[in-house]
Protein backbone atom coordinates (compact mmCIF):
# COMPACT_ATOMS: atom_id res chain seq x y z
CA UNK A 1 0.00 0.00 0.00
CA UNK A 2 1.62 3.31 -0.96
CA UNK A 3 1.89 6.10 1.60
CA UNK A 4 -0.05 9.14 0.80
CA UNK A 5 0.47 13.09 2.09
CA UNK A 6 -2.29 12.59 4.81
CA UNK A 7 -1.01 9.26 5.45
CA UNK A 8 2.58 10.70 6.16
CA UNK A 9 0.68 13.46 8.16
CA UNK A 10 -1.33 11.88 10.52
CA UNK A 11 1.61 9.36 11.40
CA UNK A 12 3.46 12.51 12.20
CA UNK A 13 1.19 13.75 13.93
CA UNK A 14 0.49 10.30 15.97
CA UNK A 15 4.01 9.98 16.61
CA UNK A 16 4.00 13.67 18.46
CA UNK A 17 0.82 13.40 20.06
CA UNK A 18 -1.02 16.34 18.26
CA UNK A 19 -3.95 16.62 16.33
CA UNK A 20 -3.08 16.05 12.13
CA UNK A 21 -5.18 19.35 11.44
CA UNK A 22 -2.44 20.83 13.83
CA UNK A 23 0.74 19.70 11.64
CA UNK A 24 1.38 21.92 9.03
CA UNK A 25 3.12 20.03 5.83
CA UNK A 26 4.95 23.44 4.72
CA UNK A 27 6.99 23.48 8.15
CA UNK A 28 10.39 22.15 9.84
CA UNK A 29 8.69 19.40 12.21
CA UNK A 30 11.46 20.07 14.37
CA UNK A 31 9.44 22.83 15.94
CA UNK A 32 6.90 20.93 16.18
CA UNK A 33 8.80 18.38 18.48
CA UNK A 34 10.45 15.69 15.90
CA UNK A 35 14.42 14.50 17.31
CA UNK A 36 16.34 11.65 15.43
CA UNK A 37 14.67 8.72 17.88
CA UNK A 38 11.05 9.74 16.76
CA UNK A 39 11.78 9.81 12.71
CA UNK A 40 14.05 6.98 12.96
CA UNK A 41 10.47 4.96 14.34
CA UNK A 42 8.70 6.54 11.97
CA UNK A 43 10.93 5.55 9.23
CA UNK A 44 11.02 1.87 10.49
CA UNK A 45 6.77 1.89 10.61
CA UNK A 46 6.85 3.10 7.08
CA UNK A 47 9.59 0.50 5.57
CA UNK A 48 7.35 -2.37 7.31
CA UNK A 49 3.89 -0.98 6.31
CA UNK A 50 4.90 0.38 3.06
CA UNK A 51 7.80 -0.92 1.80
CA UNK A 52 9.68 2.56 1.90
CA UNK A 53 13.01 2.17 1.13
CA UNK A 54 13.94 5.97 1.68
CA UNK A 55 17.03 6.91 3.90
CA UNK A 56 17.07 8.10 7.15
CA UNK A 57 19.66 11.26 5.96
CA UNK A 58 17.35 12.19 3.76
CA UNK A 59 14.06 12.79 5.89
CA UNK A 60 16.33 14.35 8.24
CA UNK A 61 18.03 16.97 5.89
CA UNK A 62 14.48 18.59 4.98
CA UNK A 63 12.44 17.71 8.12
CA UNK A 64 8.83 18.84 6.41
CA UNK A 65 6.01 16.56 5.05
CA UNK A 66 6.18 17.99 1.48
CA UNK A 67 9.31 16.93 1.51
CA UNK A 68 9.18 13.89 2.61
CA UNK A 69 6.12 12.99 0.13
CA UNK A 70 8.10 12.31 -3.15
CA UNK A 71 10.94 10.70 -0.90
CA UNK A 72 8.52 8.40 0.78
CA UNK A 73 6.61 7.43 -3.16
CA UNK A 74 3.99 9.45 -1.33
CA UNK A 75 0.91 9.73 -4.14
């Protein structure tokens, strides 16, 4: 099953304990509360839910949903 933007976004916002509405796509999600330990889970849910196969350095470098999206085969 491919990962899609809302997908990515409510995971997110799962993983930080906020409401998806409240987890802007457009943003850093660093400000929002995101360190290595959470991403790297979220990155391990994704490659064993959806076969992502993108790296960890690369979510990390641009830490924003609409970045993530095309990184992540997001449709």
């Amino acid at each position: 099953m491919t990962l899609t933007l809302e997908q990515i976004r409510t995971d997110v916002a799962d993983c930080l304990g906020e409401d998806p509405a409240d987890v802007p796509v457009d943003e850093s999600l660093i400000d929002y509360g995101l360190d290595s330990v959470r991403l790297m889970a979220l990155l391990a849910r994704w490659r064993r839910d959806h076969a992502v196969t993108a790296a960890f350095a690369d979510l990390a470098e641009h830490p924003a949903i609409e970045a993530w999206a095309p990184l992540l085969g997001a449709s």
